[in-house]
Protein backbone atom coordinates (compact mmCIF):
# COMPACT_ATOMS: atom_id res chain seq x y z
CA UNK A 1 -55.19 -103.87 -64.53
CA UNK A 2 -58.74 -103.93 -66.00
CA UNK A 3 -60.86 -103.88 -69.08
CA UNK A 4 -63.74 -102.50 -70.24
CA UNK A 5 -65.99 -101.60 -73.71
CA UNK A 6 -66.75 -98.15 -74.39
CA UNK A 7 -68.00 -95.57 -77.37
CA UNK A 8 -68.43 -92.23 -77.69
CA UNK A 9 -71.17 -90.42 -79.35
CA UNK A 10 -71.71 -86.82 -80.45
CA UNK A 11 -75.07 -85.20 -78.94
CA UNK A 12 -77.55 -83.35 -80.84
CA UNK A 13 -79.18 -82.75 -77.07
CA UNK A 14 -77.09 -82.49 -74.26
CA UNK A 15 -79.80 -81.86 -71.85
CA UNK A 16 -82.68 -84.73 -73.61
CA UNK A 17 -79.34 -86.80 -73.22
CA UNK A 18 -78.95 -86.41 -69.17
CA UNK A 19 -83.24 -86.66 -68.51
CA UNK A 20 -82.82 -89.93 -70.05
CA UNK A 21 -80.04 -90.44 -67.83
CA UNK A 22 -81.90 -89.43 -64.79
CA UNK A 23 -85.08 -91.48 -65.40
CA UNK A 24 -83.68 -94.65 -65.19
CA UNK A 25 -81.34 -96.22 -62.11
CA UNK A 26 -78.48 -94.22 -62.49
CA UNK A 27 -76.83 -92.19 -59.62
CA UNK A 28 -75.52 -89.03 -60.58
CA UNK A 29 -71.97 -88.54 -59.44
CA UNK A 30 -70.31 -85.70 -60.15
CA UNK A 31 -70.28 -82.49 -61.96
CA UNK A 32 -66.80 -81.09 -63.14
CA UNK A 33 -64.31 -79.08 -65.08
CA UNK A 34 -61.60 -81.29 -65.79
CA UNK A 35 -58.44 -80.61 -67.49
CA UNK A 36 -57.06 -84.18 -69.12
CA UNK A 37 -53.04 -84.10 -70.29
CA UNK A 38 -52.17 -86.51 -72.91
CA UNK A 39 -48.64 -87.32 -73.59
CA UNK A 40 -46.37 -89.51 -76.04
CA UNK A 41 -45.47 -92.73 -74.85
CA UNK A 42 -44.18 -95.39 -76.57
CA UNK A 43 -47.36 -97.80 -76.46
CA UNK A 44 -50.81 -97.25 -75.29
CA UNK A 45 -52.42 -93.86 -74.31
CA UNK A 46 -51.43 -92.14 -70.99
CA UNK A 47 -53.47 -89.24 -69.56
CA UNK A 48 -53.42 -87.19 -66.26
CA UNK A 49 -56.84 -86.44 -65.44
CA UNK A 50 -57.24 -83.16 -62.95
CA UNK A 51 -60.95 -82.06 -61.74
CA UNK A 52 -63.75 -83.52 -59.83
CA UNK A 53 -63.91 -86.95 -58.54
CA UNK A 54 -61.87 -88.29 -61.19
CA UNK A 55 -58.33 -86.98 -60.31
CA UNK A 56 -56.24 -89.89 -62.47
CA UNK A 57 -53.46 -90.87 -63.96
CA UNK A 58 -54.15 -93.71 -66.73
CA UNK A 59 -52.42 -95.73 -69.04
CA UNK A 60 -53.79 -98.17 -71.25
CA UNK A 61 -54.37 -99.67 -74.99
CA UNK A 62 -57.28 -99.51 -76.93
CA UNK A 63 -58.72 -101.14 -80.13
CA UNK A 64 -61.99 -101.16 -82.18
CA UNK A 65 -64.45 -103.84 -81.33
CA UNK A 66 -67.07 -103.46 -83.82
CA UNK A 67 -68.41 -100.17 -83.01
CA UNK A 68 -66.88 -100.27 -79.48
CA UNK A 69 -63.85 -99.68 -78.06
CA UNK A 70 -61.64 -102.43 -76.44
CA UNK A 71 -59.77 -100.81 -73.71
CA UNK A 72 -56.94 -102.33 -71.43
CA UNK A 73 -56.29 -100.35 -68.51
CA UNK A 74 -52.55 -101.06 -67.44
CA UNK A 75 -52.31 -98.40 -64.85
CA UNK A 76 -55.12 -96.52 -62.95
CA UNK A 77 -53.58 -94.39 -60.34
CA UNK A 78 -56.36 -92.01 -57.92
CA UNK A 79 -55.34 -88.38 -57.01
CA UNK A 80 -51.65 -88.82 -57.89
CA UNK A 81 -48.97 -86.57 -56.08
CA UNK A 82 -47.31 -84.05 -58.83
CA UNK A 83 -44.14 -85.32 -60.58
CA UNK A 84 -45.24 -89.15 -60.96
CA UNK A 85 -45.65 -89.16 -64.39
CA UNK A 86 -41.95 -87.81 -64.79
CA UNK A 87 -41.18 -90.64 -61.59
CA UNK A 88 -42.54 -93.52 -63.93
CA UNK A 89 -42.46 -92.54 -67.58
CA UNK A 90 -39.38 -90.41 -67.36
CA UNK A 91 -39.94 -86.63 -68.89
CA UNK A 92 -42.68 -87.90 -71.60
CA UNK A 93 -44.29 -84.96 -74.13
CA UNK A 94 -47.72 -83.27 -73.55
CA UNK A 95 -49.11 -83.67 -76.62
CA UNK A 96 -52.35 -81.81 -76.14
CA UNK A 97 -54.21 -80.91 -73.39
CA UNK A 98 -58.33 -80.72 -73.31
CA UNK A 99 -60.94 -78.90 -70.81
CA UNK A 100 -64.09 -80.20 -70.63
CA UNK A 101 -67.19 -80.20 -68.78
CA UNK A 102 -68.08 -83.95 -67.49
CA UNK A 103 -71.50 -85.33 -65.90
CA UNK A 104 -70.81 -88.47 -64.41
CA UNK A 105 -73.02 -91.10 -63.87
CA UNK A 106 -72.77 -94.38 -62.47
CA UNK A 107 -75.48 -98.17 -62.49
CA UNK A 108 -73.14 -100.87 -61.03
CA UNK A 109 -70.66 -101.75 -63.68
CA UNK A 110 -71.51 -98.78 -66.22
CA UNK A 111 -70.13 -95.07 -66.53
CA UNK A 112 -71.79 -92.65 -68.39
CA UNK A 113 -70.15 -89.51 -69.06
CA UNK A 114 -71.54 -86.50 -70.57
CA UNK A 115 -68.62 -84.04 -71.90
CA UNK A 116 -68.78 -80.35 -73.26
CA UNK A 117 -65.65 -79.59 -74.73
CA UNK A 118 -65.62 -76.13 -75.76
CA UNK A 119 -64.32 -76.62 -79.75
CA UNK A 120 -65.88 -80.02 -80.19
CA UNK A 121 -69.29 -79.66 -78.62
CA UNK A 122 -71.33 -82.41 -76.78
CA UNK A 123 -70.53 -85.99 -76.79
CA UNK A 124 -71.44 -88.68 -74.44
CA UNK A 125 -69.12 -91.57 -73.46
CA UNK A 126 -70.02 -95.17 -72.27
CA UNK A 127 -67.90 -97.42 -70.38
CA UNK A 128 -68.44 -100.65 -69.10
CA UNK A 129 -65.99 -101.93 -66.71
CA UNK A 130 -64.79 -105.32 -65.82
CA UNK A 131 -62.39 -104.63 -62.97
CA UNK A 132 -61.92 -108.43 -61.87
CA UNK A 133 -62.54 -110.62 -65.36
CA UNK A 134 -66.37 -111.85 -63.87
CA UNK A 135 -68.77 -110.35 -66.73
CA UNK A 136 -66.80 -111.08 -70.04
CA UNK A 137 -66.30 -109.20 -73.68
CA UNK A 138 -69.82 -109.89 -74.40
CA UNK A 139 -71.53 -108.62 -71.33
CA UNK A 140 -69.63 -105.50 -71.90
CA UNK A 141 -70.96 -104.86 -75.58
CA UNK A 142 -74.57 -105.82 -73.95
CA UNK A 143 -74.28 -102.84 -71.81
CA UNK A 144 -72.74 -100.74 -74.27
CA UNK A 145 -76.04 -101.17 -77.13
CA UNK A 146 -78.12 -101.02 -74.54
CA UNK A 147 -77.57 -97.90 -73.54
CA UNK A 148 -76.91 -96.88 -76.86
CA UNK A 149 -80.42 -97.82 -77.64
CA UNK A 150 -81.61 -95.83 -74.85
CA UNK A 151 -80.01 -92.41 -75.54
CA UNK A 152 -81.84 -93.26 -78.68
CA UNK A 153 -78.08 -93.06 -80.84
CA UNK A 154 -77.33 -94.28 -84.27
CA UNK A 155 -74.43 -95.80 -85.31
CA UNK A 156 -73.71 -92.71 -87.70
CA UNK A 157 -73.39 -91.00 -84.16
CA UNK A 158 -70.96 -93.18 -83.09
CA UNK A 159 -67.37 -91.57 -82.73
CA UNK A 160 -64.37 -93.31 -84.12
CA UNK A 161 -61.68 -91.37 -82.68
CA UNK A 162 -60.63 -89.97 -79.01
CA UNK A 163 -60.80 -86.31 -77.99
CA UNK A 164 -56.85 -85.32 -79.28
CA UNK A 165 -57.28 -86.32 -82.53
CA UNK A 166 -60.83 -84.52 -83.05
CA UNK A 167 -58.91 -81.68 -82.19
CA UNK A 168 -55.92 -82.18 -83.81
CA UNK A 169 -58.88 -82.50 -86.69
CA UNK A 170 -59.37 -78.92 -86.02
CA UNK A 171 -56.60 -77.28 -85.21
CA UNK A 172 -54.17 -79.26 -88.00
CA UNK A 173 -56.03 -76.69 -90.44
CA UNK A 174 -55.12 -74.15 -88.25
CA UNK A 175 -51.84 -74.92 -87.42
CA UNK A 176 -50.49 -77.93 -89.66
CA UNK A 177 -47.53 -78.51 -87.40
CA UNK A 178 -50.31 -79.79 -84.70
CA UNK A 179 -50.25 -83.45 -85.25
CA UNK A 180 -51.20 -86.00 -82.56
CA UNK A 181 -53.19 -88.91 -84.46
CA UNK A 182 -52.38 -91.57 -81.98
């Protein structure tokens, strides 16, 4: 189990976005389509994660932290074998599934993921990670507005929801059966 702060911002300019990126000490990681899964569970979030480097399965809670996300990460599984979600949550509900594009990039501590999602646009995501409790809530949030400052983002930019229930924004008026507002 870990923690970490994160937010998520829409982009105006995907491409200004990742030169920023690239001009400062940031190694570029990986490029990828990735397919995420999210299904129903009875607490927290839980998402299989399928493309590029960052084949997952995760589980974990989240709440608001000012303009950040507080994130506890109760399970963080790498390249998991097909069936394990049934194996240790039983037959639990897709709710939606999402394709995206993701630039990842990595300084120390700090991911920085740029996403296209095909309905939603472009959005970048911050996350600062404290795998073994050493750098603390506030370090976290110091990361987070700093490099909030740097891709130059207000907080009216700042997005208040995950990637489901954008598109559950979406499609509810398309479909108002759709409903996953988790």
């Amino acid at each position: 189990m870990y923690t970490s702060v994160s937010f998520k911002a829409r982009l105006s300019d995907f491409a200004e976005a990742q030169t920023i990126l690239l001009e400062q000490e940031v190694r570029f990681l990986d490029a990828a389509m990735q397919l995420e899964t999210y299904y129903k569970v009875e607490q927290g979030k839980l998402k299989l994660i399928k493309g590029g480097l960052e084949n997952a399965l995760v589980h974990y809670q989240q709440q608001k932290h000012q303009n950040m996300f507080f994130n506890e990460v109760l399970l963080y599984l790498k390249r998991p074998s097909s069936g394990l979600v049934e194996t240790l949550y039983g037959s639990p509900q897709p709710v939606v599934e999402l394709k995206k594009l993701r630039k990842t990039f990595v300084y120390d501590n700090l991911k920085v993921h740029l996403d296209q999602l095909e309905t939603l646009g472009y959005f970048v995501e911050v996350e600062a990670l404290d795998i073994d409790g050493s750098y603390g809530l506030e370090h976290l949030l110091e990361l987070c507005e700093s490099r909030k400052e740097l891709l130059q983002l207000e907080d009216e930019d700042l997005v208040q929801e995950d990637y489901p229930v954008l598109l559950n924004q979406i499609t509810k008026s398309i479909n108002p059966n759709n409903n996953y507002n988790k």
